[in-house]
PDB file of N, CA and C in Angstrom:
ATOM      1  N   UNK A   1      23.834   8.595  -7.419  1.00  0.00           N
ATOM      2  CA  UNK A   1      23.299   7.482  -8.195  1.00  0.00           C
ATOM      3  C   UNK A   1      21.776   7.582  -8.233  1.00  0.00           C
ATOM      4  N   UNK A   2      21.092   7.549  -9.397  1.00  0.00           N
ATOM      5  CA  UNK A   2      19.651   7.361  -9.668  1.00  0.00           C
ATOM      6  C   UNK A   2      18.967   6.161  -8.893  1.00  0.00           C
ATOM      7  N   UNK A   3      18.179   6.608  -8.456  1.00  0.00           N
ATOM      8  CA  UNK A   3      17.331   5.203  -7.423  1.00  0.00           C
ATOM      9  C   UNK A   3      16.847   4.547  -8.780  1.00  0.00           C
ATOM     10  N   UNK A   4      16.332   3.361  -8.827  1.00  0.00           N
ATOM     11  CA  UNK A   4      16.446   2.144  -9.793  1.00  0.00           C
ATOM     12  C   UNK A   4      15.066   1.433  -8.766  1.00  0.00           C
ATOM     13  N   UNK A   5      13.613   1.510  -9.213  1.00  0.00           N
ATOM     14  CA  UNK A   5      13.040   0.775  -9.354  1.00  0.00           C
ATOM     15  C   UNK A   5      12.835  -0.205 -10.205  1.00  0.00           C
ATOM     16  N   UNK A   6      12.302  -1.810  -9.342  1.00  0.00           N
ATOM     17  CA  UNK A   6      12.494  -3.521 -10.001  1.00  0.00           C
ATOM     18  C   UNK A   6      11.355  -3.178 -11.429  1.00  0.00           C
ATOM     19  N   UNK A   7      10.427  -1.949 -11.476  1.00  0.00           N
ATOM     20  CA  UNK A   7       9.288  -2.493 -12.394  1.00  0.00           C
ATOM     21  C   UNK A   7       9.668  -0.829 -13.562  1.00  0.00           C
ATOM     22  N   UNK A   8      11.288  -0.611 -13.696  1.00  0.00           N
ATOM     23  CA  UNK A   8      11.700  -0.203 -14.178  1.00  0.00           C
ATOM     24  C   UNK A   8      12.605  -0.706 -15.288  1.00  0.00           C
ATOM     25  N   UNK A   9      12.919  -2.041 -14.581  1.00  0.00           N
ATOM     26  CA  UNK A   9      13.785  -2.526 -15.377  1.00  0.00           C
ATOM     27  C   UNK A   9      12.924  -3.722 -16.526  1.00  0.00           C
ATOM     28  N   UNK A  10      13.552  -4.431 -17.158  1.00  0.00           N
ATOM     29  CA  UNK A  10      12.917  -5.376 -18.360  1.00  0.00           C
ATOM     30  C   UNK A  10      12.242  -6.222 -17.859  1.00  0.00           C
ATOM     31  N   UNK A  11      10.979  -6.589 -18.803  1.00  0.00           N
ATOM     32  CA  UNK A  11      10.115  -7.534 -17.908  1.00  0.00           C
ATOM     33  C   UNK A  11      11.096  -8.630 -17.861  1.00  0.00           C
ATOM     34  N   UNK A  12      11.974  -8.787 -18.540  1.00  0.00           N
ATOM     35  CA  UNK A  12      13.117 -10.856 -18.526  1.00  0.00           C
ATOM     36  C   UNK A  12      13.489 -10.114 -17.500  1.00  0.00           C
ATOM     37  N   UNK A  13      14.031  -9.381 -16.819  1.00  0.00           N
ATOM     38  CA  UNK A  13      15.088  -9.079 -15.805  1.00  0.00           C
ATOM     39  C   UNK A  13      13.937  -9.280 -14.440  1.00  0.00           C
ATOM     40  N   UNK A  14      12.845  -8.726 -14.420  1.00  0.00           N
ATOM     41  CA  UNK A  14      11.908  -8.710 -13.454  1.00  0.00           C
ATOM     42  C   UNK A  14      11.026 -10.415 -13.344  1.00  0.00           C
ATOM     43  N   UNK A  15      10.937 -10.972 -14.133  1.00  0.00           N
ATOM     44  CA  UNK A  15      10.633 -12.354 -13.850  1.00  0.00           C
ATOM     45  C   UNK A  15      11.769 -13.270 -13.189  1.00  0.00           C
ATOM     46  N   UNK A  16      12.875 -13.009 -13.882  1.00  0.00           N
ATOM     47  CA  UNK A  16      14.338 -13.587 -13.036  1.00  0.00           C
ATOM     48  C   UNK A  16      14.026 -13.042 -11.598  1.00  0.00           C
ATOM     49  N   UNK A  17      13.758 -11.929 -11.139  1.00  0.00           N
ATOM     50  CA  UNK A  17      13.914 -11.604  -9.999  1.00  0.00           C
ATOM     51  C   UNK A  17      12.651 -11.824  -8.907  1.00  0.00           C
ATOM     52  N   UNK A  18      11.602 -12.057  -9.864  1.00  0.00           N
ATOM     53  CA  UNK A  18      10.655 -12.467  -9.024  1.00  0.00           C
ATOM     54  C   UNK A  18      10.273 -14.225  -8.987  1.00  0.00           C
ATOM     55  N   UNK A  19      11.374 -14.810  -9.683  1.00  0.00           N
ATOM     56  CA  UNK A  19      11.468 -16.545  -9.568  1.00  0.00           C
ATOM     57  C   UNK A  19      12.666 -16.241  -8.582  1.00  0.00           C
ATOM     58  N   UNK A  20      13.657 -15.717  -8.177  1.00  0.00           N
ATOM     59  CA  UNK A  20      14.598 -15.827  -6.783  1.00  0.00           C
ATOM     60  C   UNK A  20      13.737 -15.332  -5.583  1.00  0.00           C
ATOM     61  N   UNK A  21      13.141 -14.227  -5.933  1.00  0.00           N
ATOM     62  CA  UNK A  21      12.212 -14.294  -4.735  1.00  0.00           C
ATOM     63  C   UNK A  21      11.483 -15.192  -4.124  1.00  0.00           C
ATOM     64  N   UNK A  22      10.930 -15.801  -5.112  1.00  0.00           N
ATOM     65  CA  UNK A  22       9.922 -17.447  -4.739  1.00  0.00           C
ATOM     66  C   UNK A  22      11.028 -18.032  -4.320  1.00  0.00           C
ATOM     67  N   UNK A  23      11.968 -18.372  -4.574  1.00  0.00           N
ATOM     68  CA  UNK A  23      12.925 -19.779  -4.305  1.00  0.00           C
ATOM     69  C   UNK A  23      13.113 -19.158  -2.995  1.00  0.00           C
ATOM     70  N   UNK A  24      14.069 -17.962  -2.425  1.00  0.00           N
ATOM     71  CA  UNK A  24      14.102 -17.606  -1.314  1.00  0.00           C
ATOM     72  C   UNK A  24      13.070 -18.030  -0.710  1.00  0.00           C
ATOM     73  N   UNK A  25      11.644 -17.886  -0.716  1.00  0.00           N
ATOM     74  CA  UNK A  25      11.098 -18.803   0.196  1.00  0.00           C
ATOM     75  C   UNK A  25       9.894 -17.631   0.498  1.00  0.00           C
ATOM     76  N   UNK A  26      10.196 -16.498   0.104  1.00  0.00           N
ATOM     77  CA  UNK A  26       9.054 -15.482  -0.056  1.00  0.00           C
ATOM     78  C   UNK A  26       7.136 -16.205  -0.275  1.00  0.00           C
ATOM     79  N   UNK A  27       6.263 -15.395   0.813  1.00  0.00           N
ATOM     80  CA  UNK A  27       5.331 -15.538   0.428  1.00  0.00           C
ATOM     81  C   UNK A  27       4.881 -14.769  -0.987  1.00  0.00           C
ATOM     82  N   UNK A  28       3.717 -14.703  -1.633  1.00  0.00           N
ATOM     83  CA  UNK A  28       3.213 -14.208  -2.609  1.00  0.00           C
ATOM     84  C   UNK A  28       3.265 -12.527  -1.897  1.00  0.00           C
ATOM     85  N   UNK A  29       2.890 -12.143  -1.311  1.00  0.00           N
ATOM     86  CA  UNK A  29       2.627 -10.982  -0.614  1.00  0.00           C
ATOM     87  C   UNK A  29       3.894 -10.287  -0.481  1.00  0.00           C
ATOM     88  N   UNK A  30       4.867 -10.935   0.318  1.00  0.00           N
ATOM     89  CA  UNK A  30       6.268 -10.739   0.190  1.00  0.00           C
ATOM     90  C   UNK A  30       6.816 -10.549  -0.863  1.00  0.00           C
ATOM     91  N   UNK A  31       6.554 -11.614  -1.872  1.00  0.00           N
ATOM     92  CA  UNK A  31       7.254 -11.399  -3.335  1.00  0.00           C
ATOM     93  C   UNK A  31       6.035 -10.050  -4.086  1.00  0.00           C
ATOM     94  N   UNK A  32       5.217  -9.556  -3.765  1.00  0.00           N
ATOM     95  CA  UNK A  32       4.784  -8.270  -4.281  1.00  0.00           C
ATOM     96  C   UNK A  32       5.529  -7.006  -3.870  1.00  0.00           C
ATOM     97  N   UNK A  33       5.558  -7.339  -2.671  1.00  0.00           N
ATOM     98  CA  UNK A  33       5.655  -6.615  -2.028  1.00  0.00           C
ATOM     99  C   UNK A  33       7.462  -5.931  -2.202  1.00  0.00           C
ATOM    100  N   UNK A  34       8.427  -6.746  -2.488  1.00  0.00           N
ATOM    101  CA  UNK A  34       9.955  -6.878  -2.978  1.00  0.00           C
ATOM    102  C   UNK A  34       9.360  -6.233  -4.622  1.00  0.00           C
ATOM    103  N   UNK A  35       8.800  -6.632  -5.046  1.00  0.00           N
ATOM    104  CA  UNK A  35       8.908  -6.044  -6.650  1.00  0.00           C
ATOM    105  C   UNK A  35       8.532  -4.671  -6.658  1.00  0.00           C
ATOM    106  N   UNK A  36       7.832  -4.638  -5.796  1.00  0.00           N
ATOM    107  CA  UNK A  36       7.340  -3.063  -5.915  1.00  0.00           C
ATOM    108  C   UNK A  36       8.365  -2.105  -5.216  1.00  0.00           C
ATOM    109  N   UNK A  37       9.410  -2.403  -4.883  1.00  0.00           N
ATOM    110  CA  UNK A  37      10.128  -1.822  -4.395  1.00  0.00           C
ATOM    111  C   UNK A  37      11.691  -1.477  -5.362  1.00  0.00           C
ATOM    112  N   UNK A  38      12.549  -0.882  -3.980  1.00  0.00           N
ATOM    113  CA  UNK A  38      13.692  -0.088  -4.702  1.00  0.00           C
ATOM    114  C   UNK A  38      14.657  -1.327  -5.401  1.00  0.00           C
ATOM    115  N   UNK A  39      15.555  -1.406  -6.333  1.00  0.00           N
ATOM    116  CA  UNK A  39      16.455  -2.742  -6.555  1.00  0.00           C
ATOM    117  C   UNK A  39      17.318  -3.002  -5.047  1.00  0.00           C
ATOM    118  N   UNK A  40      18.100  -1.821  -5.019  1.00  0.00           N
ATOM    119  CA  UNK A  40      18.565  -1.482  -3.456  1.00  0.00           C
ATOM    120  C   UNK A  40      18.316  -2.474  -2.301  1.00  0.00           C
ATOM    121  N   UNK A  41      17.267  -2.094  -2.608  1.00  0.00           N
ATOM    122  CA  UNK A  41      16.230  -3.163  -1.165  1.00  0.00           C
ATOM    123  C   UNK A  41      16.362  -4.689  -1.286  1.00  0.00           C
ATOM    124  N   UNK A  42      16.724  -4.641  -2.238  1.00  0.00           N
ATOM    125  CA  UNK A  42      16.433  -6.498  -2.293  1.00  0.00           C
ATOM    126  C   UNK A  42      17.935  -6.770  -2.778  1.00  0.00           C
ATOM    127  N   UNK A  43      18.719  -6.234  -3.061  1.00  0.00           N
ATOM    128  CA  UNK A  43      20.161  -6.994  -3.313  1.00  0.00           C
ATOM    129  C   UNK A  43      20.742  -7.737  -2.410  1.00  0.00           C
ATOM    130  N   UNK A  44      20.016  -7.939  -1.048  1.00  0.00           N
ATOM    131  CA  UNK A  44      20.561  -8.861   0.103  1.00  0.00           C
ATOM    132  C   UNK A  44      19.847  -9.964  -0.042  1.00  0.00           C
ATOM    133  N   UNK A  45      18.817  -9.911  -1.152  1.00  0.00           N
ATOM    134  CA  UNK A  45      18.387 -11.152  -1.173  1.00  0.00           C
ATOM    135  C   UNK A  45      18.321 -12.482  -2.537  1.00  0.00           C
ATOM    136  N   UNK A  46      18.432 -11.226  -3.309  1.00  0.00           N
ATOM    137  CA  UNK A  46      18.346 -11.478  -5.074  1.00  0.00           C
ATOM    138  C   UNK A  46      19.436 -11.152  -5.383  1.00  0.00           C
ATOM    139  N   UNK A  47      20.456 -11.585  -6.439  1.00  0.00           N
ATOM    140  CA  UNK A  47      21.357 -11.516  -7.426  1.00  0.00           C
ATOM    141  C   UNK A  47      20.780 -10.204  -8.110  1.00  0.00           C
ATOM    142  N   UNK A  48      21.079  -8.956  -8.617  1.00  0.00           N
ATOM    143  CA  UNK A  48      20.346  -8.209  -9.425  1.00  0.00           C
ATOM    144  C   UNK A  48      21.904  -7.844 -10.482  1.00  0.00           C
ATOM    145  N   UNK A  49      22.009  -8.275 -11.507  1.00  0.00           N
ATOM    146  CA  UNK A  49      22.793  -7.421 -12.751  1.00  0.00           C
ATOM    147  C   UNK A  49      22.318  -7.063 -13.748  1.00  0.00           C
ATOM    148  N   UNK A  50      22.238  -5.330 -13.608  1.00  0.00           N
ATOM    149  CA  UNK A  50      21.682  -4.277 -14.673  1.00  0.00           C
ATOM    150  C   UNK A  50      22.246  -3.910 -15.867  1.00  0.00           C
TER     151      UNK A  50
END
């Protein structure tokens, strides 16, 4: 399977995912820090459907 970076996918898909990040409770730093990363990485925390 192709690794799937978050700032790969659509900016609507990447704002959805960076408003669950905030609600989770993520600092700003945290929520950079999750976007810049693999989708992988954050499916324990975010809903992600590609």
């Amino acid at each position: 399977m192709k690794t799937l970076y978050i700032n790969q996918l659509p900016q609507s898909k990447q704002e959805e995912i960076k408003a669950q990040l905030e609600a989770f409770g993520l600092t700003p730093d945290e929520v950079q820090d999750a976007m810049d990363s693999k989708v992988c990485d954050i499916e324990e925390i975010v809903k992600v459907n590609c």
